[in-house]
PDB file of N, CA and C in Angstrom:
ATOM      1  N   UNK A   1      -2.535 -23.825  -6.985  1.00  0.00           N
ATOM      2  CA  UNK A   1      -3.519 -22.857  -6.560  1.00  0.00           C
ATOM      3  C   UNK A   1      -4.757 -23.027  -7.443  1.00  0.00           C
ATOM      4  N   UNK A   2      -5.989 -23.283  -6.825  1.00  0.00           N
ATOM      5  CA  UNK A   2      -6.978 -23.197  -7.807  1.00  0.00           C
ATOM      6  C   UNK A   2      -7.554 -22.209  -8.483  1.00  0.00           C
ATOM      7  N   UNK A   3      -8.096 -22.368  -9.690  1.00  0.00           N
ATOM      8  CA  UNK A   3      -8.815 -20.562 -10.207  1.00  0.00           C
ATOM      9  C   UNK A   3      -9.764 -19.765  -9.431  1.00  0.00           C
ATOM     10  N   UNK A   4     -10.636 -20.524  -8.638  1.00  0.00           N
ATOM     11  CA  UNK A   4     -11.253 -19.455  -7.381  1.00  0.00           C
ATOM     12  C   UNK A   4      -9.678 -18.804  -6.491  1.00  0.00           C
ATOM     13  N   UNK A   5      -8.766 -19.212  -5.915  1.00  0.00           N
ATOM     14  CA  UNK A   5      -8.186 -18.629  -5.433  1.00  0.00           C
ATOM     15  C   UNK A   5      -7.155 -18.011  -5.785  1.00  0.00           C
ATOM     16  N   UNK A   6      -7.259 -18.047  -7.169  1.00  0.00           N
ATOM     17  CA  UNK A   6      -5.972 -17.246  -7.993  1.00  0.00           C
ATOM     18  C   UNK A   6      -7.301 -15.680  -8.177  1.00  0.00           C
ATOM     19  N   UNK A   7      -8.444 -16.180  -8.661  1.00  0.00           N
ATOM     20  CA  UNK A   7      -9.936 -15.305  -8.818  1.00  0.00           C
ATOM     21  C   UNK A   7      -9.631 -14.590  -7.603  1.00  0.00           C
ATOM     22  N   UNK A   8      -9.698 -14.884  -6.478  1.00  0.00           N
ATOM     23  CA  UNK A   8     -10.232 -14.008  -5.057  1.00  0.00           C
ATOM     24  C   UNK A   8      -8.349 -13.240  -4.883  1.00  0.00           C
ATOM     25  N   UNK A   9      -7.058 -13.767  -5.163  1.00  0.00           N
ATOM     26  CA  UNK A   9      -5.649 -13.165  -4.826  1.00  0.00           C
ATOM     27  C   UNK A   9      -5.608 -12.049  -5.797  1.00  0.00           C
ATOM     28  N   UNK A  10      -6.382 -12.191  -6.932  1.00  0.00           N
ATOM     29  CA  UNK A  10      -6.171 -10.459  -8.379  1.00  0.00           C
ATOM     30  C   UNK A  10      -7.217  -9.945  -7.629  1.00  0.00           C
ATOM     31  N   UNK A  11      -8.531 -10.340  -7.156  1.00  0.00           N
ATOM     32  CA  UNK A  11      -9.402  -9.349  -7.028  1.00  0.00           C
ATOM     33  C   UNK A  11      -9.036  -8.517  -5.618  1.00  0.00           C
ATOM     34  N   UNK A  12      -8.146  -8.858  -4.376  1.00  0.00           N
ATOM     35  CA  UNK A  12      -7.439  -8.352  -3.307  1.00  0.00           C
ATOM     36  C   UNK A  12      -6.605  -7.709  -3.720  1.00  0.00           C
ATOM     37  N   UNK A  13      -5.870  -8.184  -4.929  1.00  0.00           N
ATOM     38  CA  UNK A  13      -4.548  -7.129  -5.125  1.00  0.00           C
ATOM     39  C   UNK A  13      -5.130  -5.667  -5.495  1.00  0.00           C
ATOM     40  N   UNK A  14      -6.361  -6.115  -6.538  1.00  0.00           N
ATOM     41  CA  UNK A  14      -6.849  -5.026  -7.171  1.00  0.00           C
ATOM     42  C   UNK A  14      -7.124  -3.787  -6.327  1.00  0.00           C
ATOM     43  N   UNK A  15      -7.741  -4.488  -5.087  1.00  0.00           N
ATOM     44  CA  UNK A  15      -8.387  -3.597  -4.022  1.00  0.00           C
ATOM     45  C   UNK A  15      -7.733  -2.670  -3.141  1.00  0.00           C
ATOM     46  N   UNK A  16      -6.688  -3.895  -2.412  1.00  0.00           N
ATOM     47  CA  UNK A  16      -5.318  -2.933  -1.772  1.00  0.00           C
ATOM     48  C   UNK A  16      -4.763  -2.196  -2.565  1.00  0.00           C
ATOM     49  N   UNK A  17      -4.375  -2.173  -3.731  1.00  0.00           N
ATOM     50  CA  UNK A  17      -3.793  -0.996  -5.138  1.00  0.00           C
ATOM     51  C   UNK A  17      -4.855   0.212  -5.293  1.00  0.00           C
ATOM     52  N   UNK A  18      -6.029   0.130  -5.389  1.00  0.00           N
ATOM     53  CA  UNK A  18      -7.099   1.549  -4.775  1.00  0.00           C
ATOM     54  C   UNK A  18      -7.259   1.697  -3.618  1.00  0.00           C
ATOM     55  N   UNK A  19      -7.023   0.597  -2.631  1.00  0.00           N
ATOM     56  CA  UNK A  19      -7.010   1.491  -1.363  1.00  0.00           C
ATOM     57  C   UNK A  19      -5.773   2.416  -1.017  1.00  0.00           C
ATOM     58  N   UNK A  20      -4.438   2.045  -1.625  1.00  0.00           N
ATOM     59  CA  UNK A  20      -3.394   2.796  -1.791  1.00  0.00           C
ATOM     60  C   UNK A  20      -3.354   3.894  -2.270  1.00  0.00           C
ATOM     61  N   UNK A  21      -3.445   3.761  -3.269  1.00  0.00           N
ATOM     62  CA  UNK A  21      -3.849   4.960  -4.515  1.00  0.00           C
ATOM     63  C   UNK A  21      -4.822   6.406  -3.830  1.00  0.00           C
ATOM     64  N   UNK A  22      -5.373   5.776  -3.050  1.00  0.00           N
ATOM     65  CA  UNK A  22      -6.372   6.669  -2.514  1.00  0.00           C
ATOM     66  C   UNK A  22      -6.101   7.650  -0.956  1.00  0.00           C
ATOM     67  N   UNK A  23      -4.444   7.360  -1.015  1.00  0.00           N
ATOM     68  CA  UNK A  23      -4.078   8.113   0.101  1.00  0.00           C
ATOM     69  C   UNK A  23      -2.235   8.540  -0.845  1.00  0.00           C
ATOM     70  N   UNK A  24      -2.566   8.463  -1.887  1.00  0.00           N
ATOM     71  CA  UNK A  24      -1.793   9.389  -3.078  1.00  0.00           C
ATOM     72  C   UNK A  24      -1.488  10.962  -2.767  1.00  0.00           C
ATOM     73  N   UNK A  25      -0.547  11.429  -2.352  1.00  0.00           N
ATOM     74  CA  UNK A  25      -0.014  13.035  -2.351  1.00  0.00           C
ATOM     75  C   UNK A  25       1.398  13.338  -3.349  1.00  0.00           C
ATOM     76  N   UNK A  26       0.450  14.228  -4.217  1.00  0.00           N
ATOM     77  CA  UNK A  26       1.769  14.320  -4.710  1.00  0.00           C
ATOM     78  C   UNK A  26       3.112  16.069  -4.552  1.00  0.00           C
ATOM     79  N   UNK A  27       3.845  15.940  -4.739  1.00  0.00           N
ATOM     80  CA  UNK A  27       4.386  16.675  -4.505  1.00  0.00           C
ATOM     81  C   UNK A  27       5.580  17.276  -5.444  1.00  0.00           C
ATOM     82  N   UNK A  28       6.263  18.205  -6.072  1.00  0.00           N
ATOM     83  CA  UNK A  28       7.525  18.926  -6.823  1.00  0.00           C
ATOM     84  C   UNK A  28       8.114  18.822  -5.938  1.00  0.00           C
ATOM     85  N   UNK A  29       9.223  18.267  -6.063  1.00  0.00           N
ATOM     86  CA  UNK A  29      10.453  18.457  -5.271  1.00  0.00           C
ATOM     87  C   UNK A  29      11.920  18.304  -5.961  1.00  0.00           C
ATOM     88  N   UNK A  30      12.923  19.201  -5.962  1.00  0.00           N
ATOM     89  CA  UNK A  30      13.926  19.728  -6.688  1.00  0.00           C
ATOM     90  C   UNK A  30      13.493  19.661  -8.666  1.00  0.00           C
ATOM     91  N   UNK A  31      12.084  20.349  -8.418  1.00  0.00           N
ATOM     92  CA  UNK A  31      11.651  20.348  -9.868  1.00  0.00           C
ATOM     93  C   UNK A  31      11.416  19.165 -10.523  1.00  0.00           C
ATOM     94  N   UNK A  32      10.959  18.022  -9.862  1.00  0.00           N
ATOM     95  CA  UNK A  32      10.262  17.046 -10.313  1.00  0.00           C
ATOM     96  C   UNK A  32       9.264  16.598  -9.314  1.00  0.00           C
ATOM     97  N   UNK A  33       8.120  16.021 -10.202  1.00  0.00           N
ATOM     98  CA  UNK A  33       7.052  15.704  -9.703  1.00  0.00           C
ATOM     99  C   UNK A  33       7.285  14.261  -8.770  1.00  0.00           C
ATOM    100  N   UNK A  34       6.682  13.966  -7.633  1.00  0.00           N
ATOM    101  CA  UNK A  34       6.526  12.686  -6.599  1.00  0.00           C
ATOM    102  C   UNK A  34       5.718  12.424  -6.591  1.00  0.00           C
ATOM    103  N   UNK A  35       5.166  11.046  -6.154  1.00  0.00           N
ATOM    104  CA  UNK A  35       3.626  10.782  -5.201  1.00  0.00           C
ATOM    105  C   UNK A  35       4.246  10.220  -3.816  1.00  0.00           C
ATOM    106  N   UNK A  36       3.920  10.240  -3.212  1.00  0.00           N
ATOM    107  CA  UNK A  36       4.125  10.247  -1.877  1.00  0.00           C
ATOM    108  C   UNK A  36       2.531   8.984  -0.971  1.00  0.00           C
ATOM    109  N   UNK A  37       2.981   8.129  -0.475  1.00  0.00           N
ATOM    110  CA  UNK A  37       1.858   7.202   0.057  1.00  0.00           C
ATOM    111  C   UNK A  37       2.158   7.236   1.562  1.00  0.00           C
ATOM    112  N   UNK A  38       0.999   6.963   2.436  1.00  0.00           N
ATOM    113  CA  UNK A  38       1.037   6.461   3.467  1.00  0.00           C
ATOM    114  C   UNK A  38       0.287   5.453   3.306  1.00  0.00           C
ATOM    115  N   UNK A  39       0.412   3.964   2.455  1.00  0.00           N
ATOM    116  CA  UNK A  39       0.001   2.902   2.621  1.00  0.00           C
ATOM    117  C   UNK A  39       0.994   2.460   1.672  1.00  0.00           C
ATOM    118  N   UNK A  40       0.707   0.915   1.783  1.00  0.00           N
ATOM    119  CA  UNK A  40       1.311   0.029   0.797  1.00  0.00           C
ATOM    120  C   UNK A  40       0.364  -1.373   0.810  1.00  0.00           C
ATOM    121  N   UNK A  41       1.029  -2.222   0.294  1.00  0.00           N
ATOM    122  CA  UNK A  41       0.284  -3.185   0.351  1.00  0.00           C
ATOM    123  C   UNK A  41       1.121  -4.556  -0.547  1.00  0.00           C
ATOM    124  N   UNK A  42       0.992  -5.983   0.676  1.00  0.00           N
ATOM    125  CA  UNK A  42       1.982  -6.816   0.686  1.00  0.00           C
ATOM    126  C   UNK A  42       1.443  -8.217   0.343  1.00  0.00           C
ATOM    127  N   UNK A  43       1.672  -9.509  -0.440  1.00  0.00           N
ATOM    128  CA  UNK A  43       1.591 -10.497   0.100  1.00  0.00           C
ATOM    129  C   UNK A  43       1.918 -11.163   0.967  1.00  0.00           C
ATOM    130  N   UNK A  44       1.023 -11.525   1.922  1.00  0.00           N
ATOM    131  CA  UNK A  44       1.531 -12.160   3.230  1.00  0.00           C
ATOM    132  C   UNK A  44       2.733 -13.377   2.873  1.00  0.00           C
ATOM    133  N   UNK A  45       3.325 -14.286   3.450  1.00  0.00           N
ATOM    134  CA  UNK A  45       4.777 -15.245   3.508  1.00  0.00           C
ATOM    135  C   UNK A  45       3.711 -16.165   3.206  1.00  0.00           C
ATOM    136  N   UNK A  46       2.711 -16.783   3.278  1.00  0.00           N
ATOM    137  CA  UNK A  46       1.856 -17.971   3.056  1.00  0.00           C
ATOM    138  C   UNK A  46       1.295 -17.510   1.841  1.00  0.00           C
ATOM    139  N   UNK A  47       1.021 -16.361   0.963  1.00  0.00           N
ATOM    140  CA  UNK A  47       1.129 -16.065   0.057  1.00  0.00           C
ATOM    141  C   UNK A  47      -1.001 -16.833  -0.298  1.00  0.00           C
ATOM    142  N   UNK A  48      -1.489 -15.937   0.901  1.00  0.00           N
ATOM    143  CA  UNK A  48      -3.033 -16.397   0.998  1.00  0.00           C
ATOM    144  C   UNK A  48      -3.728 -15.041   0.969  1.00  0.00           C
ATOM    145  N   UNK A  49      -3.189 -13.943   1.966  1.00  0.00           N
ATOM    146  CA  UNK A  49      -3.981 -13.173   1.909  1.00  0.00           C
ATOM    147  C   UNK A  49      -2.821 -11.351   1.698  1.00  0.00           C
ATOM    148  N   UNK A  50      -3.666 -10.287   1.138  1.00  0.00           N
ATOM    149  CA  UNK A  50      -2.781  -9.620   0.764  1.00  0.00           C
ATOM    150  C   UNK A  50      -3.226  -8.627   2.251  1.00  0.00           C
ATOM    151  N   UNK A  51      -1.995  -8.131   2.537  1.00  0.00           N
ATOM    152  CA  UNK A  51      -1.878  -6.791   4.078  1.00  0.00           C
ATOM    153  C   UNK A  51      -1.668  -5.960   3.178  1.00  0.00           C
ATOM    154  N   UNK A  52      -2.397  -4.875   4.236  1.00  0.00           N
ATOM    155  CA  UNK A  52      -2.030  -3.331   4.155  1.00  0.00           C
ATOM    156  C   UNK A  52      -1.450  -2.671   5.084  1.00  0.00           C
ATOM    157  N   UNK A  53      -0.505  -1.689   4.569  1.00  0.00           N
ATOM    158  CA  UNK A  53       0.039  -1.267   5.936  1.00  0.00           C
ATOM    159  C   UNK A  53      -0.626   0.029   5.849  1.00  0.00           C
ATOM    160  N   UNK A  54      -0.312   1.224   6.697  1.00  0.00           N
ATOM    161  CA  UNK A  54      -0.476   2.195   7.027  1.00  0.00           C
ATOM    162  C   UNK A  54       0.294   3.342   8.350  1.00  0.00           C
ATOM    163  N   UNK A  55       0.128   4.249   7.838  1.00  0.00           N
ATOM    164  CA  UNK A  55       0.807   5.197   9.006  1.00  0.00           C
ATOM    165  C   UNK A  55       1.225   6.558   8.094  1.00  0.00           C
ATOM    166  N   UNK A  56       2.528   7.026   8.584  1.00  0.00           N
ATOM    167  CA  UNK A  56       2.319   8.295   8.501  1.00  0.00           C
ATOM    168  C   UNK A  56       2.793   8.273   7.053  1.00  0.00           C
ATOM    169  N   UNK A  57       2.726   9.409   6.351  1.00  0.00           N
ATOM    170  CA  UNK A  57       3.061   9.493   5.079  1.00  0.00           C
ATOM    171  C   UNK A  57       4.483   9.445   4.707  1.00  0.00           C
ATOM    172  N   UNK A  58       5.287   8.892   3.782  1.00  0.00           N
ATOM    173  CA  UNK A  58       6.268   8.784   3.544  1.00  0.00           C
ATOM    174  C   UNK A  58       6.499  10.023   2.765  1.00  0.00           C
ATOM    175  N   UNK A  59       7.943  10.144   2.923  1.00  0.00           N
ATOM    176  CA  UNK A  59       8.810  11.339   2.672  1.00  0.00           C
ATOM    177  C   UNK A  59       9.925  11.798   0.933  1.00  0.00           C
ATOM    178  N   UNK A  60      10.180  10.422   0.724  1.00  0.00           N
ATOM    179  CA  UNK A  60      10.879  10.507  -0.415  1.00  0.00           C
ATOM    180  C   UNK A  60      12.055  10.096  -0.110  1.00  0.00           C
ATOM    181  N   UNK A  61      12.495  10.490   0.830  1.00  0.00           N
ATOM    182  CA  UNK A  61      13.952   9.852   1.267  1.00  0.00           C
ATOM    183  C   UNK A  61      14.479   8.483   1.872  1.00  0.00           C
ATOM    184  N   UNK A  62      14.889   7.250   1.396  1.00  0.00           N
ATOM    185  CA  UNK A  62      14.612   5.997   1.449  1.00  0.00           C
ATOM    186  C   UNK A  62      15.400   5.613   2.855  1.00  0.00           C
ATOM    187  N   UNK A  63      16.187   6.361   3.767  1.00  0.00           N
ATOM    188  CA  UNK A  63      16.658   6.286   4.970  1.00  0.00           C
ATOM    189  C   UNK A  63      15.426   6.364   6.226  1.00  0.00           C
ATOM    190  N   UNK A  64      14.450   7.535   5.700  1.00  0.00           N
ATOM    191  CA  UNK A  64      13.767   8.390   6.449  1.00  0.00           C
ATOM    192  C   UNK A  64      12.744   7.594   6.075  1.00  0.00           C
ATOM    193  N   UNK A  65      12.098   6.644   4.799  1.00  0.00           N
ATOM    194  CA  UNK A  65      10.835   6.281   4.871  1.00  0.00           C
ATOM    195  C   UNK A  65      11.192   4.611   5.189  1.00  0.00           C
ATOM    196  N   UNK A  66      12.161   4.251   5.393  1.00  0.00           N
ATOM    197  CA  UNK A  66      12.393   2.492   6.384  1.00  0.00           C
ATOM    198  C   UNK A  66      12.159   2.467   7.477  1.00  0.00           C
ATOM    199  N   UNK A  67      12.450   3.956   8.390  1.00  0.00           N
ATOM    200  CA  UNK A  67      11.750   4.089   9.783  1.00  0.00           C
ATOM    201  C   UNK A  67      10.635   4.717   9.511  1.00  0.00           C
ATOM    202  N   UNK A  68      10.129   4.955   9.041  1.00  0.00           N
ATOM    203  CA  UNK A  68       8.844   5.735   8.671  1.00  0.00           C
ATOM    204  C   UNK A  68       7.579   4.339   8.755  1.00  0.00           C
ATOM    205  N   UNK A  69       8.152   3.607   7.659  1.00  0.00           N
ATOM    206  CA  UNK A  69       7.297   2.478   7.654  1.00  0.00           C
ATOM    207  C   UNK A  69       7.408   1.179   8.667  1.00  0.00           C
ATOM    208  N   UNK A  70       8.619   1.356   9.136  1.00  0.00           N
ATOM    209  CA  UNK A  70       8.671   0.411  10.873  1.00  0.00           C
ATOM    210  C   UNK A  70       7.340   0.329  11.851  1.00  0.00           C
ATOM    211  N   UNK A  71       6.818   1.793  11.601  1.00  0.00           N
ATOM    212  CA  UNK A  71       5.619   1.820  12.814  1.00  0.00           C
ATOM    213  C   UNK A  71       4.427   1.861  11.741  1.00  0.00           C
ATOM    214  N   UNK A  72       4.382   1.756  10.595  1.00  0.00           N
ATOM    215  CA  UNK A  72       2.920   1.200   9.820  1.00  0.00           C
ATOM    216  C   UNK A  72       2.110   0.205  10.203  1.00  0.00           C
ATOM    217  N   UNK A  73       1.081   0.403  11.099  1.00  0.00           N
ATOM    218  CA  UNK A  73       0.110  -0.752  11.244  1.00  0.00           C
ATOM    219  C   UNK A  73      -0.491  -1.853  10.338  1.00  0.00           C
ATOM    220  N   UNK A  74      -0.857  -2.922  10.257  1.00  0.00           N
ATOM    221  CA  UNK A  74      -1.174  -3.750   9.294  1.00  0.00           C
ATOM    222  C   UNK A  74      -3.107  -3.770   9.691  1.00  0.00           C
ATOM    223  N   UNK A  75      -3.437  -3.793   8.005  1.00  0.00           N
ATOM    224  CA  UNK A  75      -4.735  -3.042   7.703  1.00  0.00           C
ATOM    225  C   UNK A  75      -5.203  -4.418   6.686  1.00  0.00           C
ATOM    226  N   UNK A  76      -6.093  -5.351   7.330  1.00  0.00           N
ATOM    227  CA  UNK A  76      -6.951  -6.667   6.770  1.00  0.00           C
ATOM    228  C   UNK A  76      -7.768  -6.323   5.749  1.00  0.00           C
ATOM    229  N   UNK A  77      -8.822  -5.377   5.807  1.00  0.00           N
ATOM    230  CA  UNK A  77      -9.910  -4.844   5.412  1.00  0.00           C
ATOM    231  C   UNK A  77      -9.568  -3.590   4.941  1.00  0.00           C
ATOM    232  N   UNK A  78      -9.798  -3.127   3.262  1.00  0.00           N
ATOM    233  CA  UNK A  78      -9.644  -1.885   2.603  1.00  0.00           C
ATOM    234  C   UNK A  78     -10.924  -1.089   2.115  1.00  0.00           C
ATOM    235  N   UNK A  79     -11.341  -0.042   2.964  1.00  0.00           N
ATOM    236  CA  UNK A  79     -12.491   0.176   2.872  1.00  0.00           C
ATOM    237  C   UNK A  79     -12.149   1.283   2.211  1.00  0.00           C
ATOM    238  N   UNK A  80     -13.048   1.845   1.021  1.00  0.00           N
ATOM    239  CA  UNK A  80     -12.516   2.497  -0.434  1.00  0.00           C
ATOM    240  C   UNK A  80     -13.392   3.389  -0.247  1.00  0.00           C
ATOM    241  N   UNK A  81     -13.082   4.919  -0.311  1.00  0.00           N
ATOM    242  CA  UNK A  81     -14.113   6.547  -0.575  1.00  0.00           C
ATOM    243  C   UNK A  81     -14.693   5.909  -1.392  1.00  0.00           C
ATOM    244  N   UNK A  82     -15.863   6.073  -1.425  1.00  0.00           N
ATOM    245  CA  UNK A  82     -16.495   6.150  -3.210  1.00  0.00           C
ATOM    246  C   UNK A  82     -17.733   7.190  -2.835  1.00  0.00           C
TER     247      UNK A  82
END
């Protein structure tokens, strides 16, 4: 991999990780604190460009958020509040 494209794969990770971050809820539940996401964010299998997913917010419960994230759309472009 060359250093421009190792340069451009941290500066994507960086991005999808605040575009994540930025749909952060957190929540107490049985007296401890959660964060709760409706995004994530993946290296693609060719290991070129990083996806985002999206959809509804996940729950905490790892049964309930595998179908949860089944219907997460995949998100190219992370466009950030600022």
């Amino acid at each position: 991999m060359s250093p421009q494209a190792m340069l451009e794969g941290t500066e994507a990770d960086e991005l999808c990780y605040q575009w994540k971050e930025e749909s952060k809820r957190e929540i107490i539940k049985f007296g401890m604190d959660y964060a709760l996401f409706n995004r994530r964010c993946e290296l693609n299998s060719e290991q070129s460009l990083y996806l985002g997913y999206e959809g509804d917010y996940l729950t905490g419960n790892q049964v309930q958020d595998e179908k949860i994230m089944e219907n997460w759309i995949v998100v190219k472009t992370f466009s950030l509040k600022n």
